[in-house]
PDB file of N, CA and C in Angstrom:
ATOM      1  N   UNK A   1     -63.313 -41.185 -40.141  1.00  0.00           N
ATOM      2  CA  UNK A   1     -61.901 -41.347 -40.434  1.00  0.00           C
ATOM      3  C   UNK A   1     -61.301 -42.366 -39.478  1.00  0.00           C
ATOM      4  N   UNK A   2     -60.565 -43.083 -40.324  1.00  0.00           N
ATOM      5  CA  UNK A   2     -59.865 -44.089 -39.122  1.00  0.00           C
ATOM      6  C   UNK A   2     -58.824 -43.814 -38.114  1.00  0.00           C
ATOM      7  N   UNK A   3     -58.741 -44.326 -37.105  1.00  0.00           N
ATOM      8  CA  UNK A   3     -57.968 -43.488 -35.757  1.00  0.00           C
ATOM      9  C   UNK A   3     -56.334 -44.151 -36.118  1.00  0.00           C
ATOM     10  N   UNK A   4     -55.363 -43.318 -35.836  1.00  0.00           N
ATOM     11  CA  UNK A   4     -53.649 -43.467 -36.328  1.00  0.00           C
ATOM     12  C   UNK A   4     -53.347 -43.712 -34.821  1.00  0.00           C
ATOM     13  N   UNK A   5     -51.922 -44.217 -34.837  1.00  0.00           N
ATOM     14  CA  UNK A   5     -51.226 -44.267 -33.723  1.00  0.00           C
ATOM     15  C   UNK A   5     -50.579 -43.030 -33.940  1.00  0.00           C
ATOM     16  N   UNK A   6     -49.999 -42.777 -32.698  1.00  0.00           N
ATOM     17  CA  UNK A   6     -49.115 -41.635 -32.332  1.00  0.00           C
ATOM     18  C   UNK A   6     -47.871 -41.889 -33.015  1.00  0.00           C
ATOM     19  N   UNK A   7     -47.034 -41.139 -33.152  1.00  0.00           N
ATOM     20  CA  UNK A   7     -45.677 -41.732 -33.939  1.00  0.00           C
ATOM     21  C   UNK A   7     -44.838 -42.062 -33.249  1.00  0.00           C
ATOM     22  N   UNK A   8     -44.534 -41.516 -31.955  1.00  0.00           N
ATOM     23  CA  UNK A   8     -43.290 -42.047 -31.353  1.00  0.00           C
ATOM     24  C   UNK A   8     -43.370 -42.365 -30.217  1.00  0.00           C
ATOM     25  N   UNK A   9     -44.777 -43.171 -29.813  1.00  0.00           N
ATOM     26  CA  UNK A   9     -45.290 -43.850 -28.980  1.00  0.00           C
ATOM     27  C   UNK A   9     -44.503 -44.942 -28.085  1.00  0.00           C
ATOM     28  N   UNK A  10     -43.810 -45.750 -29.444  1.00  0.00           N
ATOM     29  CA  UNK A  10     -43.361 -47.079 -28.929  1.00  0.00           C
ATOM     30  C   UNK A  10     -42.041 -46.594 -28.455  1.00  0.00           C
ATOM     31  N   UNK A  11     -41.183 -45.603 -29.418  1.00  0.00           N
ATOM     32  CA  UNK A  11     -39.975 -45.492 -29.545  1.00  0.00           C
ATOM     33  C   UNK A  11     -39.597 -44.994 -28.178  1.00  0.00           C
ATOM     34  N   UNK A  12     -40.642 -44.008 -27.592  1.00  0.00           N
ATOM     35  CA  UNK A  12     -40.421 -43.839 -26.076  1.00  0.00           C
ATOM     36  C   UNK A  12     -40.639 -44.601 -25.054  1.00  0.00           C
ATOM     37  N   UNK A  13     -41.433 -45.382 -25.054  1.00  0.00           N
ATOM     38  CA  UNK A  13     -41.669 -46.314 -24.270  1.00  0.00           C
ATOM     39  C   UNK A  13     -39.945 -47.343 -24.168  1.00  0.00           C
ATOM     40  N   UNK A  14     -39.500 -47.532 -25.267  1.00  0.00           N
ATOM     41  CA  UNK A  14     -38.436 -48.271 -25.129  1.00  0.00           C
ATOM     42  C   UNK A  14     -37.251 -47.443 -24.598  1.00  0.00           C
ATOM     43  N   UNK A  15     -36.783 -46.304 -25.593  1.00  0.00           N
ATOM     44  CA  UNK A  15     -36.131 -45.136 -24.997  1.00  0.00           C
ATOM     45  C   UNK A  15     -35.959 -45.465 -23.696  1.00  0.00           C
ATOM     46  N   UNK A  16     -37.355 -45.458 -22.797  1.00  0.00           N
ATOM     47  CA  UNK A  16     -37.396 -44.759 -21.309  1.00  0.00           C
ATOM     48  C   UNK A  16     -36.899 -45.817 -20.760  1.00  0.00           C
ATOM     49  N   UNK A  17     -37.595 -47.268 -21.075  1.00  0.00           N
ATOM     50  CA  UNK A  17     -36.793 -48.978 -20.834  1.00  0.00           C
ATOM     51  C   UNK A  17     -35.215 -48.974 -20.582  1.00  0.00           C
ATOM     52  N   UNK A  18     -35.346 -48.186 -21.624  1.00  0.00           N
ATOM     53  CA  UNK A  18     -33.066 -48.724 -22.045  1.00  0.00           C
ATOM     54  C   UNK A  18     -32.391 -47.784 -20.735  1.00  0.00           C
ATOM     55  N   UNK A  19     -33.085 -46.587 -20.624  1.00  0.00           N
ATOM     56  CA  UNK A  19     -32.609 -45.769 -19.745  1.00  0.00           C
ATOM     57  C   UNK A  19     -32.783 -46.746 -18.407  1.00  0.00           C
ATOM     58  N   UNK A  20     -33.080 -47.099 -18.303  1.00  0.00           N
ATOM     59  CA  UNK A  20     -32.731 -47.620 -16.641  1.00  0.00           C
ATOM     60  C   UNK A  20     -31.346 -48.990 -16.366  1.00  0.00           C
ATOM     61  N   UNK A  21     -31.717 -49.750 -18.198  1.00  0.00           N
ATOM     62  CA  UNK A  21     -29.735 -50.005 -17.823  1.00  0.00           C
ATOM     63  C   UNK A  21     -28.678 -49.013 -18.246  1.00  0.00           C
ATOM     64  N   UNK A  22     -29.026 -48.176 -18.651  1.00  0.00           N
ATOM     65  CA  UNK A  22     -27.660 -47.304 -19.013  1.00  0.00           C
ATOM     66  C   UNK A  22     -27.626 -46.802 -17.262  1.00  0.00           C
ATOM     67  N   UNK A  23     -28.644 -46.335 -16.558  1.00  0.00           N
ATOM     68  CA  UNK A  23     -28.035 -45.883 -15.438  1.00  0.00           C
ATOM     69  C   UNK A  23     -27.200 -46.789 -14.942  1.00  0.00           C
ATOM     70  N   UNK A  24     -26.950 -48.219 -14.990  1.00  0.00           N
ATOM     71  CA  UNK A  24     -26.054 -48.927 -14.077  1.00  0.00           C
ATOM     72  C   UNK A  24     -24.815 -49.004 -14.601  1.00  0.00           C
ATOM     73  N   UNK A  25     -24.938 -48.491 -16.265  1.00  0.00           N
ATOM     74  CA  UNK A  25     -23.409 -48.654 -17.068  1.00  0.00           C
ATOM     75  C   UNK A  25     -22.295 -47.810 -17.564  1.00  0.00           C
ATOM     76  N   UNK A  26     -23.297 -46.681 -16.866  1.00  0.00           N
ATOM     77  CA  UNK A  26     -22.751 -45.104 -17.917  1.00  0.00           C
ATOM     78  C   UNK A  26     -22.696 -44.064 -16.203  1.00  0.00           C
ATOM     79  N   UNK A  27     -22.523 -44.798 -15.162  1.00  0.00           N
ATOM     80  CA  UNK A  27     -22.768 -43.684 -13.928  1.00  0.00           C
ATOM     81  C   UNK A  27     -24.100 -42.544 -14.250  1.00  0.00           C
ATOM     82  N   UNK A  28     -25.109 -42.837 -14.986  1.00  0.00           N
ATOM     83  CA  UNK A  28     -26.344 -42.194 -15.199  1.00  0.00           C
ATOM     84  C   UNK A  28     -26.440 -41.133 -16.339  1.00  0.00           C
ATOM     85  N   UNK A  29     -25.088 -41.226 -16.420  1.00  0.00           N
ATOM     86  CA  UNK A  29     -25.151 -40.088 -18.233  1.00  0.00           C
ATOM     87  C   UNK A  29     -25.816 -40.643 -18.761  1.00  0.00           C
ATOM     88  N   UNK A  30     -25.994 -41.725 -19.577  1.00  0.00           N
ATOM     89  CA  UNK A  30     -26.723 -42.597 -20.255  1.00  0.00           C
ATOM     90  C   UNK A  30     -28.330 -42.336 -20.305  1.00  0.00           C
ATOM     91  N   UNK A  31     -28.519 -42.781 -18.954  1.00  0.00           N
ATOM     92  CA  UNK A  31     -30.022 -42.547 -18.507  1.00  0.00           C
ATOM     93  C   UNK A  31     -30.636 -41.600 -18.614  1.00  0.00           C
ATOM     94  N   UNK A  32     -29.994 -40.125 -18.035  1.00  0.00           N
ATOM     95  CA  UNK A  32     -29.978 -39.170 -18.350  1.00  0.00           C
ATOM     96  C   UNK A  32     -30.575 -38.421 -19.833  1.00  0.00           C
ATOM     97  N   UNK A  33     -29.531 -38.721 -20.887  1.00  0.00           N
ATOM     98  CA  UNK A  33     -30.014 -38.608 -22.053  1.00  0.00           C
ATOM     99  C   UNK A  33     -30.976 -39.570 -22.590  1.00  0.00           C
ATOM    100  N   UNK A  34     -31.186 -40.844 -22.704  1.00  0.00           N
ATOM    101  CA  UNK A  34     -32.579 -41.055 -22.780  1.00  0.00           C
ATOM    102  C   UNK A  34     -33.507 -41.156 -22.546  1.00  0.00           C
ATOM    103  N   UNK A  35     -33.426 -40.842 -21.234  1.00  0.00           N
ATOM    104  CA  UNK A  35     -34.883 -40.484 -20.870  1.00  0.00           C
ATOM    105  C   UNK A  35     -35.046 -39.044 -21.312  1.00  0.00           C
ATOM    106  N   UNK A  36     -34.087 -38.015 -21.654  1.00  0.00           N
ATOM    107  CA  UNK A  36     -34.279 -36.837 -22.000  1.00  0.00           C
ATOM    108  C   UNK A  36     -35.099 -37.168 -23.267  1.00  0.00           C
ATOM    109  N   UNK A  37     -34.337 -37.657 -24.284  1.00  0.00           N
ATOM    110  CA  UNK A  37     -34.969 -37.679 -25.340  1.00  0.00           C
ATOM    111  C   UNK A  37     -36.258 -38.836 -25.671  1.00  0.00           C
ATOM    112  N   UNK A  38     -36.778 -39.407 -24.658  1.00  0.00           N
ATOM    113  CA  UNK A  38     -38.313 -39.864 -24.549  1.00  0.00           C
ATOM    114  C   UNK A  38     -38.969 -38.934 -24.049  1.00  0.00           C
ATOM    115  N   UNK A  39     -38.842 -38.329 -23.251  1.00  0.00           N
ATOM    116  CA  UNK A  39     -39.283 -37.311 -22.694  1.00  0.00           C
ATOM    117  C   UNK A  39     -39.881 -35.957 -23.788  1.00  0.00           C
ATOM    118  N   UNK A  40     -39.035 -35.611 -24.302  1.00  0.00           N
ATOM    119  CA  UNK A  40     -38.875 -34.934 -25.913  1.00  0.00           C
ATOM    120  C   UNK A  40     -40.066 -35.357 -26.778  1.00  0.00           C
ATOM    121  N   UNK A  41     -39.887 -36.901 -27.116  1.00  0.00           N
ATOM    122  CA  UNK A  41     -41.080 -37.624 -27.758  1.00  0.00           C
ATOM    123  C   UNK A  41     -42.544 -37.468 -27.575  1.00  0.00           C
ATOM    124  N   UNK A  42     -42.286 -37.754 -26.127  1.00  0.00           N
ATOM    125  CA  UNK A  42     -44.089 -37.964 -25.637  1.00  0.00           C
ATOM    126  C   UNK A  42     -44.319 -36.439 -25.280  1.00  0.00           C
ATOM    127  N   UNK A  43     -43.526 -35.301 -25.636  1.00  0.00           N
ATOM    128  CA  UNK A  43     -44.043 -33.798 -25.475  1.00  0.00           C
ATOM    129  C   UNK A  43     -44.684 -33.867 -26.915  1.00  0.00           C
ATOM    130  N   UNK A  44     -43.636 -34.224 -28.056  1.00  0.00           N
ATOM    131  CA  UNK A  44     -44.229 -33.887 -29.207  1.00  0.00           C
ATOM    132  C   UNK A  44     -45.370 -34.580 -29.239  1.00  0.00           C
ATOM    133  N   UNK A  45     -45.883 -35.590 -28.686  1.00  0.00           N
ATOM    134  CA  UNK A  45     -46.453 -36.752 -29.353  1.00  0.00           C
ATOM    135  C   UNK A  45     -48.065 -36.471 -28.358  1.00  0.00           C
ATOM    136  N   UNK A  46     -47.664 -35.354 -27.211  1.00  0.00           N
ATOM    137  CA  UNK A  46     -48.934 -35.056 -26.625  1.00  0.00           C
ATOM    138  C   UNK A  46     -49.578 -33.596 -27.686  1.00  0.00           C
ATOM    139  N   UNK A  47     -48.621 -32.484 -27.593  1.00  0.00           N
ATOM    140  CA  UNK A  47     -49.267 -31.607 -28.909  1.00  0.00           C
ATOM    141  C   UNK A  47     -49.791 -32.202 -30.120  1.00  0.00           C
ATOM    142  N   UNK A  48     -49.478 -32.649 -30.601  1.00  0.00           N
ATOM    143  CA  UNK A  48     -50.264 -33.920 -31.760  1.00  0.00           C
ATOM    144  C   UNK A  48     -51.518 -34.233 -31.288  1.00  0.00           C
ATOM    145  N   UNK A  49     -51.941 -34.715 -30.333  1.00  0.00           N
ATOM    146  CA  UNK A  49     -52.823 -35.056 -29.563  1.00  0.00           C
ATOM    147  C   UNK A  49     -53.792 -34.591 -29.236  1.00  0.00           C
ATOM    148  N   UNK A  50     -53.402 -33.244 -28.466  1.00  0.00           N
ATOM    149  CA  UNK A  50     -54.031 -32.208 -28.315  1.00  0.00           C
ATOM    150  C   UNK A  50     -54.753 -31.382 -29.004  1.00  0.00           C
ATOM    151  N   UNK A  51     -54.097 -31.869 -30.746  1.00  0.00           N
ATOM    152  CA  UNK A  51     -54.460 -30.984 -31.825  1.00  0.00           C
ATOM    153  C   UNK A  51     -55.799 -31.122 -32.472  1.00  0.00           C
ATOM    154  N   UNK A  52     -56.091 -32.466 -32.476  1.00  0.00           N
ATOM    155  CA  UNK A  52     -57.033 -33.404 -32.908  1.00  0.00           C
ATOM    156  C   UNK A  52     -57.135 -34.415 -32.165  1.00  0.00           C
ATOM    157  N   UNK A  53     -57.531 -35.007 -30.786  1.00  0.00           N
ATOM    158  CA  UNK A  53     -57.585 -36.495 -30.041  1.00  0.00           C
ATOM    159  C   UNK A  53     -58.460 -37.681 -31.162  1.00  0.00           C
ATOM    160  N   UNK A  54     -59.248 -37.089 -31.657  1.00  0.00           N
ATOM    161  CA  UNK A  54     -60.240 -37.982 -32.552  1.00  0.00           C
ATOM    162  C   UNK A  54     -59.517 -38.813 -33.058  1.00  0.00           C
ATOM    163  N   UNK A  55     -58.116 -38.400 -33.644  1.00  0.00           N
ATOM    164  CA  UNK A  55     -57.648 -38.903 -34.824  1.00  0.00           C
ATOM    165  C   UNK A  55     -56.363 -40.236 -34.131  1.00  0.00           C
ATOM    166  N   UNK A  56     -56.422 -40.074 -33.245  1.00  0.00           N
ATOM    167  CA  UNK A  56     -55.342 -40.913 -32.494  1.00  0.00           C
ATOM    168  C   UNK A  56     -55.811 -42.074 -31.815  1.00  0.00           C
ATOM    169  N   UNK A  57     -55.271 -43.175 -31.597  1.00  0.00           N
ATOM    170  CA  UNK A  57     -56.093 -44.214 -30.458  1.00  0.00           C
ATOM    171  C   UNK A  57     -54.950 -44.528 -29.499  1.00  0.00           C
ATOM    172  N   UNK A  58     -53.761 -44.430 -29.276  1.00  0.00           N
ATOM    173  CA  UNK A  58     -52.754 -44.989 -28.424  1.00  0.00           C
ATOM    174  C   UNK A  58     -52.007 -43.833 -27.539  1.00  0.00           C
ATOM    175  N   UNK A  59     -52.844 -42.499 -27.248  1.00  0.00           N
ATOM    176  CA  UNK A  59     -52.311 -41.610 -26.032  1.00  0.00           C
ATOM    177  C   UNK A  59     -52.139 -42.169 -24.884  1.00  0.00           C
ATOM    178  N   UNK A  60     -52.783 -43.531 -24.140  1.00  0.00           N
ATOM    179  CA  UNK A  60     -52.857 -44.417 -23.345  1.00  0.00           C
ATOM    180  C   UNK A  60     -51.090 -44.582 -22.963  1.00  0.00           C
ATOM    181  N   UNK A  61     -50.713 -45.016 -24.302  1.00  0.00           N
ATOM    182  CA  UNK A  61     -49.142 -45.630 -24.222  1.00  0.00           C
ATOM    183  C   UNK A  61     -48.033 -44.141 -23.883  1.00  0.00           C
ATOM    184  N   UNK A  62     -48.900 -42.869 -24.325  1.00  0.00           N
ATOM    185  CA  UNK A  62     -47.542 -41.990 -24.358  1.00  0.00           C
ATOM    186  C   UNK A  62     -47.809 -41.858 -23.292  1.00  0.00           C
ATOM    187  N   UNK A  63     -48.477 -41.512 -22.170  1.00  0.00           N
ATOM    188  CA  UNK A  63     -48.977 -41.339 -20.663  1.00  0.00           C
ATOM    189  C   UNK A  63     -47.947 -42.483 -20.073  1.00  0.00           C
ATOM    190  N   UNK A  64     -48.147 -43.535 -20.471  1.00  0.00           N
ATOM    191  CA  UNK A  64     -46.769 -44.518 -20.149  1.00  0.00           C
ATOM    192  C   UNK A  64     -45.596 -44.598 -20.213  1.00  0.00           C
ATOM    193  N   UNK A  65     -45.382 -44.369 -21.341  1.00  0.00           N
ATOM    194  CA  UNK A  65     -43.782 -43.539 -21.778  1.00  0.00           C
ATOM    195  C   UNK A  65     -43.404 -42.455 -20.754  1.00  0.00           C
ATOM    196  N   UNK A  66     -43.758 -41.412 -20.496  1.00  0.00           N
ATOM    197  CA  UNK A  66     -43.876 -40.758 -20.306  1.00  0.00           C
ATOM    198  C   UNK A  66     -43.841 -40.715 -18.272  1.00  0.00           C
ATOM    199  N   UNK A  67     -44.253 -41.742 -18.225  1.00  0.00           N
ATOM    200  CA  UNK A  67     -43.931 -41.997 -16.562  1.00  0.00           C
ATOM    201  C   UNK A  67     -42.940 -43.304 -16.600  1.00  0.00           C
ATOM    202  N   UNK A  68     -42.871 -44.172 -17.608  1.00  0.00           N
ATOM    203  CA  UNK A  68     -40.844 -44.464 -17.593  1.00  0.00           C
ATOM    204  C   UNK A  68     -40.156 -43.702 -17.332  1.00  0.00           C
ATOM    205  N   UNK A  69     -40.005 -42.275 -18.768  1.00  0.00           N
ATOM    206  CA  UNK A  69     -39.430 -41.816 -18.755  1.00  0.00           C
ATOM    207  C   UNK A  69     -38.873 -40.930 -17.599  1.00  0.00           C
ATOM    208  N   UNK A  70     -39.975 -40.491 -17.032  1.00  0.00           N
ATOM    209  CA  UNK A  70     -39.538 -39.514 -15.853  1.00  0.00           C
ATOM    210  C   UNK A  70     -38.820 -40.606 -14.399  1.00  0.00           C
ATOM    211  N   UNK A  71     -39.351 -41.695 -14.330  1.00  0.00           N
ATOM    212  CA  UNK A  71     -38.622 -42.342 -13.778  1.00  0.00           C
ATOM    213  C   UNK A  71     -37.159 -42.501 -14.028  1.00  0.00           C
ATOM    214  N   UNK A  72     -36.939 -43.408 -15.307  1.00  0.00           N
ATOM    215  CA  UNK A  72     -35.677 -43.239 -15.859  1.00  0.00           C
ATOM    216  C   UNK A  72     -34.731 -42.191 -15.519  1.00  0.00           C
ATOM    217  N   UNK A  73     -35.090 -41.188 -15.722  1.00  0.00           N
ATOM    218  CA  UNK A  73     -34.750 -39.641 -15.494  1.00  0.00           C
ATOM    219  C   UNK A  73     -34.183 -39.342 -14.098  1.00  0.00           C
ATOM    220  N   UNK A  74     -35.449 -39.804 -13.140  1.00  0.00           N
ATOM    221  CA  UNK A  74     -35.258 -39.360 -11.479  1.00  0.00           C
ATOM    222  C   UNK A  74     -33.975 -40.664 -11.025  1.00  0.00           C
ATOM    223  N   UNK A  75     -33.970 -42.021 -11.304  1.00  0.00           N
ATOM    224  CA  UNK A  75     -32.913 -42.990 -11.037  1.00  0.00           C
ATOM    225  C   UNK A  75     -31.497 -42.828 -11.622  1.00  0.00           C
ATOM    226  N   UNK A  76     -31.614 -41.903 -13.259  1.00  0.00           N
ATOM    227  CA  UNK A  76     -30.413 -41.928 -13.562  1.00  0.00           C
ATOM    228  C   UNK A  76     -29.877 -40.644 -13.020  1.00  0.00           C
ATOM    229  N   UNK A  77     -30.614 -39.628 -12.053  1.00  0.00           N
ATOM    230  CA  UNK A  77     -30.127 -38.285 -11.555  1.00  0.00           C
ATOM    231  C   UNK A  77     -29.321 -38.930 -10.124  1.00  0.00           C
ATOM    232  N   UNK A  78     -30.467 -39.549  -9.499  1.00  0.00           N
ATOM    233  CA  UNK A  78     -29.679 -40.323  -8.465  1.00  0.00           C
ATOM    234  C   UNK A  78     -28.510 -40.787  -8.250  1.00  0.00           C
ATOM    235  N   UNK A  79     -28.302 -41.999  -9.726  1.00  0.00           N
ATOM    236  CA  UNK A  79     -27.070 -42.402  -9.898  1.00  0.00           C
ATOM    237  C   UNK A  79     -26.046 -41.450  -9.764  1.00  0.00           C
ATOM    238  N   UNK A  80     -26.476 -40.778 -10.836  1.00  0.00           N
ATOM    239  CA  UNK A  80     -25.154 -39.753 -10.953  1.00  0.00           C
ATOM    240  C   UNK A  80     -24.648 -38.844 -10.175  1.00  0.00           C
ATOM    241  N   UNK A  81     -25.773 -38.342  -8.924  1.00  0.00           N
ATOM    242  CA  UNK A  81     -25.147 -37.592  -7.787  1.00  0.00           C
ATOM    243  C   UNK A  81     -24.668 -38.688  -6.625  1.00  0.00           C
ATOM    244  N   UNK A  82     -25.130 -39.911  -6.687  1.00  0.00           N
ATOM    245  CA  UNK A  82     -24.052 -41.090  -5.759  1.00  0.00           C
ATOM    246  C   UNK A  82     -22.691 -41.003  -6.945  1.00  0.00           C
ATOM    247  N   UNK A  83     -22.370 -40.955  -7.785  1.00  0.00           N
ATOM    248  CA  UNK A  83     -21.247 -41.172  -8.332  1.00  0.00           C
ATOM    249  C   UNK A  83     -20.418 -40.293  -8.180  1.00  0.00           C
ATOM    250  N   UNK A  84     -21.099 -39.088  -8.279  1.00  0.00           N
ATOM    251  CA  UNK A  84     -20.354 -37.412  -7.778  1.00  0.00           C
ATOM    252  C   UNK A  84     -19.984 -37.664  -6.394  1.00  0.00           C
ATOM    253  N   UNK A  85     -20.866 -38.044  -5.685  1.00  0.00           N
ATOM    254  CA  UNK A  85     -20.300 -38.199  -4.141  1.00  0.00           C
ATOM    255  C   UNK A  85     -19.349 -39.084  -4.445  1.00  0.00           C
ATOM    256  N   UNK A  86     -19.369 -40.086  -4.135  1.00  0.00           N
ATOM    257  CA  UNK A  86     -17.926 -41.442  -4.717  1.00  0.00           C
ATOM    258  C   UNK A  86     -16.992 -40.621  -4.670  1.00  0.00           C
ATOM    259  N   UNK A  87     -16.770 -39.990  -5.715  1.00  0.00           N
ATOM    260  CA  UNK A  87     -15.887 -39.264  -6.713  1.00  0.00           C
ATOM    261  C   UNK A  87     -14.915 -38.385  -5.517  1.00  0.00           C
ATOM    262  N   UNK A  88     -15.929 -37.697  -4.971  1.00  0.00           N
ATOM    263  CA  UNK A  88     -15.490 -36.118  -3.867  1.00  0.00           C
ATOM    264  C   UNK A  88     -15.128 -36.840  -3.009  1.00  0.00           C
ATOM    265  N   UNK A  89     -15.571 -38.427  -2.224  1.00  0.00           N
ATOM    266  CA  UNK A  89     -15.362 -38.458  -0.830  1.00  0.00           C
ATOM    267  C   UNK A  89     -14.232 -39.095  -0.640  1.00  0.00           C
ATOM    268  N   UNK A  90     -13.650 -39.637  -1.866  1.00  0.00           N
ATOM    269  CA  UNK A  90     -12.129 -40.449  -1.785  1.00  0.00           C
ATOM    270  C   UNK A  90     -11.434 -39.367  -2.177  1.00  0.00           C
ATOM    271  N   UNK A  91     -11.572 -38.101  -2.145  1.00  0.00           N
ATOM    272  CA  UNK A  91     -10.204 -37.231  -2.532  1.00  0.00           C
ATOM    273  C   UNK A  91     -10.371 -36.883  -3.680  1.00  0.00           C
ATOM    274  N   UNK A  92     -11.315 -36.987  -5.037  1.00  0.00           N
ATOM    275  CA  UNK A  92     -11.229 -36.621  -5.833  1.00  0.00           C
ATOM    276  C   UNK A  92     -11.017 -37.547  -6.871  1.00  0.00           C
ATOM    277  N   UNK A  93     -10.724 -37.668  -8.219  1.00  0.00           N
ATOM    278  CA  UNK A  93     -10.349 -38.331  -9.680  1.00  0.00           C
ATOM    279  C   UNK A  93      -8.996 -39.464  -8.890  1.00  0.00           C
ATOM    280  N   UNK A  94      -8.034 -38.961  -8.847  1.00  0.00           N
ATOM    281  CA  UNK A  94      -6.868 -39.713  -8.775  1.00  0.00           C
ATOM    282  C   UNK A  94      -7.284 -40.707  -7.307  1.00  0.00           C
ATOM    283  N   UNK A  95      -7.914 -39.917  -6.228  1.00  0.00           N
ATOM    284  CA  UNK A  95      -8.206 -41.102  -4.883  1.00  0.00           C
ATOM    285  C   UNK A  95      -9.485 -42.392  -5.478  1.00  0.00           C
ATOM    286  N   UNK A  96      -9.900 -41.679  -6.093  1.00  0.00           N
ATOM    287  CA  UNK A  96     -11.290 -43.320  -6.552  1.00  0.00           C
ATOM    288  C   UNK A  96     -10.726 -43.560  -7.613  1.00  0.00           C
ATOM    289  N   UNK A  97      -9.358 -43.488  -8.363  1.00  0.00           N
ATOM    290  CA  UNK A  97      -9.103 -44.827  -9.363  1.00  0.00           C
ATOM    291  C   UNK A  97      -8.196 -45.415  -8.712  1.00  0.00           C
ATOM    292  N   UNK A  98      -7.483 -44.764  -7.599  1.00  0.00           N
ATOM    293  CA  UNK A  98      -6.771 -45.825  -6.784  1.00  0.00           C
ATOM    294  C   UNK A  98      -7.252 -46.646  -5.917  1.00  0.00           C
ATOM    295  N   UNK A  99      -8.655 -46.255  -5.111  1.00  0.00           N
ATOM    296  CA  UNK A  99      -9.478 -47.090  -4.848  1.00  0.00           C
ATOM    297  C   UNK A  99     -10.029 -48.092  -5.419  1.00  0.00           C
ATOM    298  N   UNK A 100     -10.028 -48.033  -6.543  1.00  0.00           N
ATOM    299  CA  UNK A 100     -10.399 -49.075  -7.475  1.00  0.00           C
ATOM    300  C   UNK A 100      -9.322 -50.256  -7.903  1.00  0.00           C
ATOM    301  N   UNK A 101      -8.266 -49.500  -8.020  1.00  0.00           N
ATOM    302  CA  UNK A 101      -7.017 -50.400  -8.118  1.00  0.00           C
ATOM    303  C   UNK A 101      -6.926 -51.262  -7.307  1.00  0.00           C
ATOM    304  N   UNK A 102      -7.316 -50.399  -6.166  1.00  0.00           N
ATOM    305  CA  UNK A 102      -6.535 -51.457  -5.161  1.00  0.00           C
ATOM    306  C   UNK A 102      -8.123 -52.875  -4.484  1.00  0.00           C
ATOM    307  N   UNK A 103      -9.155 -52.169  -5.166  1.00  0.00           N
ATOM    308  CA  UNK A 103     -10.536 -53.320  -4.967  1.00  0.00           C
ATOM    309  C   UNK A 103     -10.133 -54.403  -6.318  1.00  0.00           C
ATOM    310  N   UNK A 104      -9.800 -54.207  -7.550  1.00  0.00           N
ATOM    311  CA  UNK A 104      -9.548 -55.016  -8.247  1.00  0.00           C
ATOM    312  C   UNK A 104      -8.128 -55.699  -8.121  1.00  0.00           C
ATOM    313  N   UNK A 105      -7.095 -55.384  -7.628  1.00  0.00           N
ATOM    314  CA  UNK A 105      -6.119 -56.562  -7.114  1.00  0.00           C
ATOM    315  C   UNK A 105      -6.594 -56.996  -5.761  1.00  0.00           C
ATOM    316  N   UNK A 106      -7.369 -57.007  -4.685  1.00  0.00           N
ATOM    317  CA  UNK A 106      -7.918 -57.715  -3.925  1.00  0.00           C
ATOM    318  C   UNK A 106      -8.685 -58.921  -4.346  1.00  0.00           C
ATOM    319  N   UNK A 107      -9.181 -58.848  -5.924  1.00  0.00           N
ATOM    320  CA  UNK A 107     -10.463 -59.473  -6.554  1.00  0.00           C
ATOM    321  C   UNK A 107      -9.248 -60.309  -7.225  1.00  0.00           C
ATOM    322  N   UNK A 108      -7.752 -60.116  -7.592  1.00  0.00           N
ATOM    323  CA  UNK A 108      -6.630 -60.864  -8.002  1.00  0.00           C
ATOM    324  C   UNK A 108      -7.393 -60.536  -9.574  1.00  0.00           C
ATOM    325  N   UNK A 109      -7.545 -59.757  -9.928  1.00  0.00           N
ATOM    326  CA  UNK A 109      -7.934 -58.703 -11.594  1.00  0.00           C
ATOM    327  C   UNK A 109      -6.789 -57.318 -12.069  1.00  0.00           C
ATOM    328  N   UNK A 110      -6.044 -57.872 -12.575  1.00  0.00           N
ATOM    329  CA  UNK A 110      -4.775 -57.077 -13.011  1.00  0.00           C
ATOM    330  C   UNK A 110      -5.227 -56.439 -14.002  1.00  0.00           C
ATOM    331  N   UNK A 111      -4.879 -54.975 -14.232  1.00  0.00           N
ATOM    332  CA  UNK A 111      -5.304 -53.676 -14.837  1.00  0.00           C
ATOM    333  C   UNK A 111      -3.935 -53.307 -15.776  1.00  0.00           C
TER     334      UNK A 111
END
């Protein structure tokens, strides 16, 4: 029988990719969820695997995915507990958007 690819081989591999710019754009929510849901992928995509290996030739790539993903994952957790700090150490919501205010009229960027 001829050997299949895995199904959502590639889709995680990219998934886990995108997740590392969403951590710089989304304060790590972003990242967060996709690497969750590559993560998701290359679970299903190892039971498949497991079920029959004969029948597969590209487990190589979910093993890859699969250490994006957890990367992705560990950088966008990071992010997001530096952003939580941010957040707490100026006083809270209202002290870091005034901090911000006042970094973007220094930059002469009117809000």
């Amino acid at each position: 029988m001829e050997q299949q690819k895995l199904p959502n081989a590639t889709t995680s591999i990219v998934l886990g990719s995108i997740s590392f710019i969403c951590c710089c754009f989304s304060a790590g929510i972003g990242g967060i969820i996709l690497s969750g849901i590559a993560l998701f992928l290359t679970k299903k995509d190892e039971s498949l695997y497991a079920e029959q290996p004969e029948l597969y030739s590209n487990f190589s790539q979910v093993k890859t995915a699969k250490i994006i993903a957890i990367i992705g994952l560990v950088i966008a957790a990071l992010t997001l507990a530096w952003t939580i700090y941010s957040i707490y150490s100026v006083g809270g919501w209202e002290g870091y958007i005034e901090q911000q205010t006042e970094l973007y009229e220094q930059m002469g960027i009117e809000i």
